[in-house]
Protein backbone atom coordinates (compact mmCIF):
# COMPACT_ATOMS: atom_id res chain seq x y z
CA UNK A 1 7.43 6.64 -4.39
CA UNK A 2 4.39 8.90 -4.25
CA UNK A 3 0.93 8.35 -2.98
CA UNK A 4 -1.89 10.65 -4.11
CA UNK A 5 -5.17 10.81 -1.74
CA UNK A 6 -8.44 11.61 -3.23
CA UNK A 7 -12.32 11.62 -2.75
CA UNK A 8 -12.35 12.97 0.37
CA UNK A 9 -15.28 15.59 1.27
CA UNK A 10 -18.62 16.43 3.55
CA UNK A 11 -21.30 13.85 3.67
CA UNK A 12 -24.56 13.60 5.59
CA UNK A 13 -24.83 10.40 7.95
CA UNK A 14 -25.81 7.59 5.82
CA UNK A 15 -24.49 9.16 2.89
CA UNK A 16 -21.32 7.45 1.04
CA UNK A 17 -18.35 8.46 -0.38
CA UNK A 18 -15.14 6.46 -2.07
CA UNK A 19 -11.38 7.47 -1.83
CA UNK A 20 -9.26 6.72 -3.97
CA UNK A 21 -4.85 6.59 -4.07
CA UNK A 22 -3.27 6.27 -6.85
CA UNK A 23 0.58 5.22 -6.58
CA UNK A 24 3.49 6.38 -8.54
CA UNK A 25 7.06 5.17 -8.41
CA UNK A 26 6.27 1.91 -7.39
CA UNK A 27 3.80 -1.34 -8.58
CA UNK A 28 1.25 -2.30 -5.84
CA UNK A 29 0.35 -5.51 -7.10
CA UNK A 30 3.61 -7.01 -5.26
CA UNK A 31 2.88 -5.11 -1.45
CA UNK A 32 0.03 -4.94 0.99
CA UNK A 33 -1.91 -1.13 0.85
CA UNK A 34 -3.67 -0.15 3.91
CA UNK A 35 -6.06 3.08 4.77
CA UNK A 36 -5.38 4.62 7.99
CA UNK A 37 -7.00 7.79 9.49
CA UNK A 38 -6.59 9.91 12.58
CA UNK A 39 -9.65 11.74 13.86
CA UNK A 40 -8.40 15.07 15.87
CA UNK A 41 -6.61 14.51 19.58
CA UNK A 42 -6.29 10.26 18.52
CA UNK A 43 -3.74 8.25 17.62
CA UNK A 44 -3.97 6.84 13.56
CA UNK A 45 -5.10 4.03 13.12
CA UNK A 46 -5.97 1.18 11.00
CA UNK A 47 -9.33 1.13 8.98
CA UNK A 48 -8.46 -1.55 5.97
CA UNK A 49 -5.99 -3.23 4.71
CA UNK A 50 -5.27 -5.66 1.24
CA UNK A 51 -2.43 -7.80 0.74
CA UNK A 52 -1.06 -8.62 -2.74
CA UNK A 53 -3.21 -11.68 -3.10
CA UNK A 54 -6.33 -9.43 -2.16
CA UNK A 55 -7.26 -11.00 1.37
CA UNK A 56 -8.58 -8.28 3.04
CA UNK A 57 -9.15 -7.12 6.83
CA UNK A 58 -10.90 -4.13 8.61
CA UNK A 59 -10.52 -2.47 12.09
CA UNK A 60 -14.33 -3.64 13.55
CA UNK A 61 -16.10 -0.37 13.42
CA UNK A 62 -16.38 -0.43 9.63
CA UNK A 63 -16.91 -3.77 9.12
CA UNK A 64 -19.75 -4.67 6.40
CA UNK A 65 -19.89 -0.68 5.79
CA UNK A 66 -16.49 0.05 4.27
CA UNK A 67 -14.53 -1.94 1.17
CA UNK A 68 -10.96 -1.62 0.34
CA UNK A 69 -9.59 -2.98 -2.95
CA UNK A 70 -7.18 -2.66 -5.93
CA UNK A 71 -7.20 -1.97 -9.16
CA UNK A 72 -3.26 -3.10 -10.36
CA UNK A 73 -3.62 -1.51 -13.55
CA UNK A 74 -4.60 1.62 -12.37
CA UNK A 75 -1.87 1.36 -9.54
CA UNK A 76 -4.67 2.61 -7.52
CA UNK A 77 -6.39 1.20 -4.34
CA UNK A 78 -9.82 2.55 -2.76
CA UNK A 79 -11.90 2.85 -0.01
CA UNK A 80 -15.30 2.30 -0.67
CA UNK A 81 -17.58 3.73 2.69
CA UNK A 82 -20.92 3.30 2.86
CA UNK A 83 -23.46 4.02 5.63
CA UNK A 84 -21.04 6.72 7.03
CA UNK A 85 -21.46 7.86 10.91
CA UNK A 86 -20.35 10.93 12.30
CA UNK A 87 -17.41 9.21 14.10
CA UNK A 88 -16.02 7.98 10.87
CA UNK A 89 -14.58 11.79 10.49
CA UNK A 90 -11.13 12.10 10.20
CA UNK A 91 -8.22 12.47 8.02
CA UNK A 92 -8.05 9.35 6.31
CA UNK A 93 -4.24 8.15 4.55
CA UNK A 94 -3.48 5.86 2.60
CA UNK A 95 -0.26 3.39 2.99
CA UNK A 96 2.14 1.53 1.15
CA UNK A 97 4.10 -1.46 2.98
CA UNK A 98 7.04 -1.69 0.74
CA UNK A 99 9.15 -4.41 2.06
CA UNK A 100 8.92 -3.12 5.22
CA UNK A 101 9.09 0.36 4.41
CA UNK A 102 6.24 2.58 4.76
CA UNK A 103 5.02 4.88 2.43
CA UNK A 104 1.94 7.28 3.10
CA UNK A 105 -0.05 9.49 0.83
CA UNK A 106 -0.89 13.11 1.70
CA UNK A 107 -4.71 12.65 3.33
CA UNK A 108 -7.78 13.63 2.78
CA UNK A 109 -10.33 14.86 5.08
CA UNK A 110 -13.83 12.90 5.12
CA UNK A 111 -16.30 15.01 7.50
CA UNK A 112 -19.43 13.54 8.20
CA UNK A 113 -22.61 15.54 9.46
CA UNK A 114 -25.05 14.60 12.27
C-alpha cells in the first residue's frame, strides 16, 4: 500500500490551497482516510477525517475553513483549506486506517505567510 501526498506549497494568509493523496495498493472506498500534520517541536495530530460512508469530522481549529473528501474512483482523498492562518503551517500527511493498520503517505509541507 502506497500513499502519495500532493498540493502542498507557500500561501499568503487568507490564501487557499488543496492537497490531494492518491492511494495505490489498496481501495479506499471500504476504510476511513484521515489528514494529519505536525507543525515543528509538536506532536501530529488530527486535522480531518472521512469514514467509508463519508461522515466527516475536523480537529476545531479548521472547522468551516478546511474540507476533506473522496473521490473512490480516483482512489484519491483531499484536503480542501481555505482561509489559511499562519498557524496552519506544518507538514501535513495523509492516513489510511486499514483494518486497524495504519498507513501514511510521505507529507507535504503547507507554509503559510503572515
Amino acid at each position: 500500500v502506497q500513499l502519495q501526498a500532493s498540493g502542498g506549497g507557500l500561501v499568503q494568509a487568507g490564501g487557499s490551497l488543496r492537497l490531494s493523496c492518491v492511494v495505490s495498493g489498496s481501495v479506499i472506498s471500504i476504510n476511513p482516510m484521515a489528514w494529519y500534520r505536525q507543525a515543528p517541536g509538536k506532536q501530529r495530530e488530527l486535522v480531518a477525517r472521512i469514514t467509508s460512508s463519508s461522515k466527516t469530522n475536523y480537529e476545531d481549529s479548521v472547522k468551516g475553513r478546511f474540507t476533506i473528501s473522496r473521490e473512490n474512483a480516483k482512489n484519491t482523498v483531499y484536503l480542501q483549506m481555505n482561509s489559511l492562518k499562519p498557524e496552519d503551517t506544518a507538514v501535513y500527511y495523509c492516513n489510511l486506517d486499514r483494518w486497524g493498520t495504519d498507513f501514511w503517505g510521505q507529507g507535504t509541507q503547507v507554509t503559510v505567510s503572515s
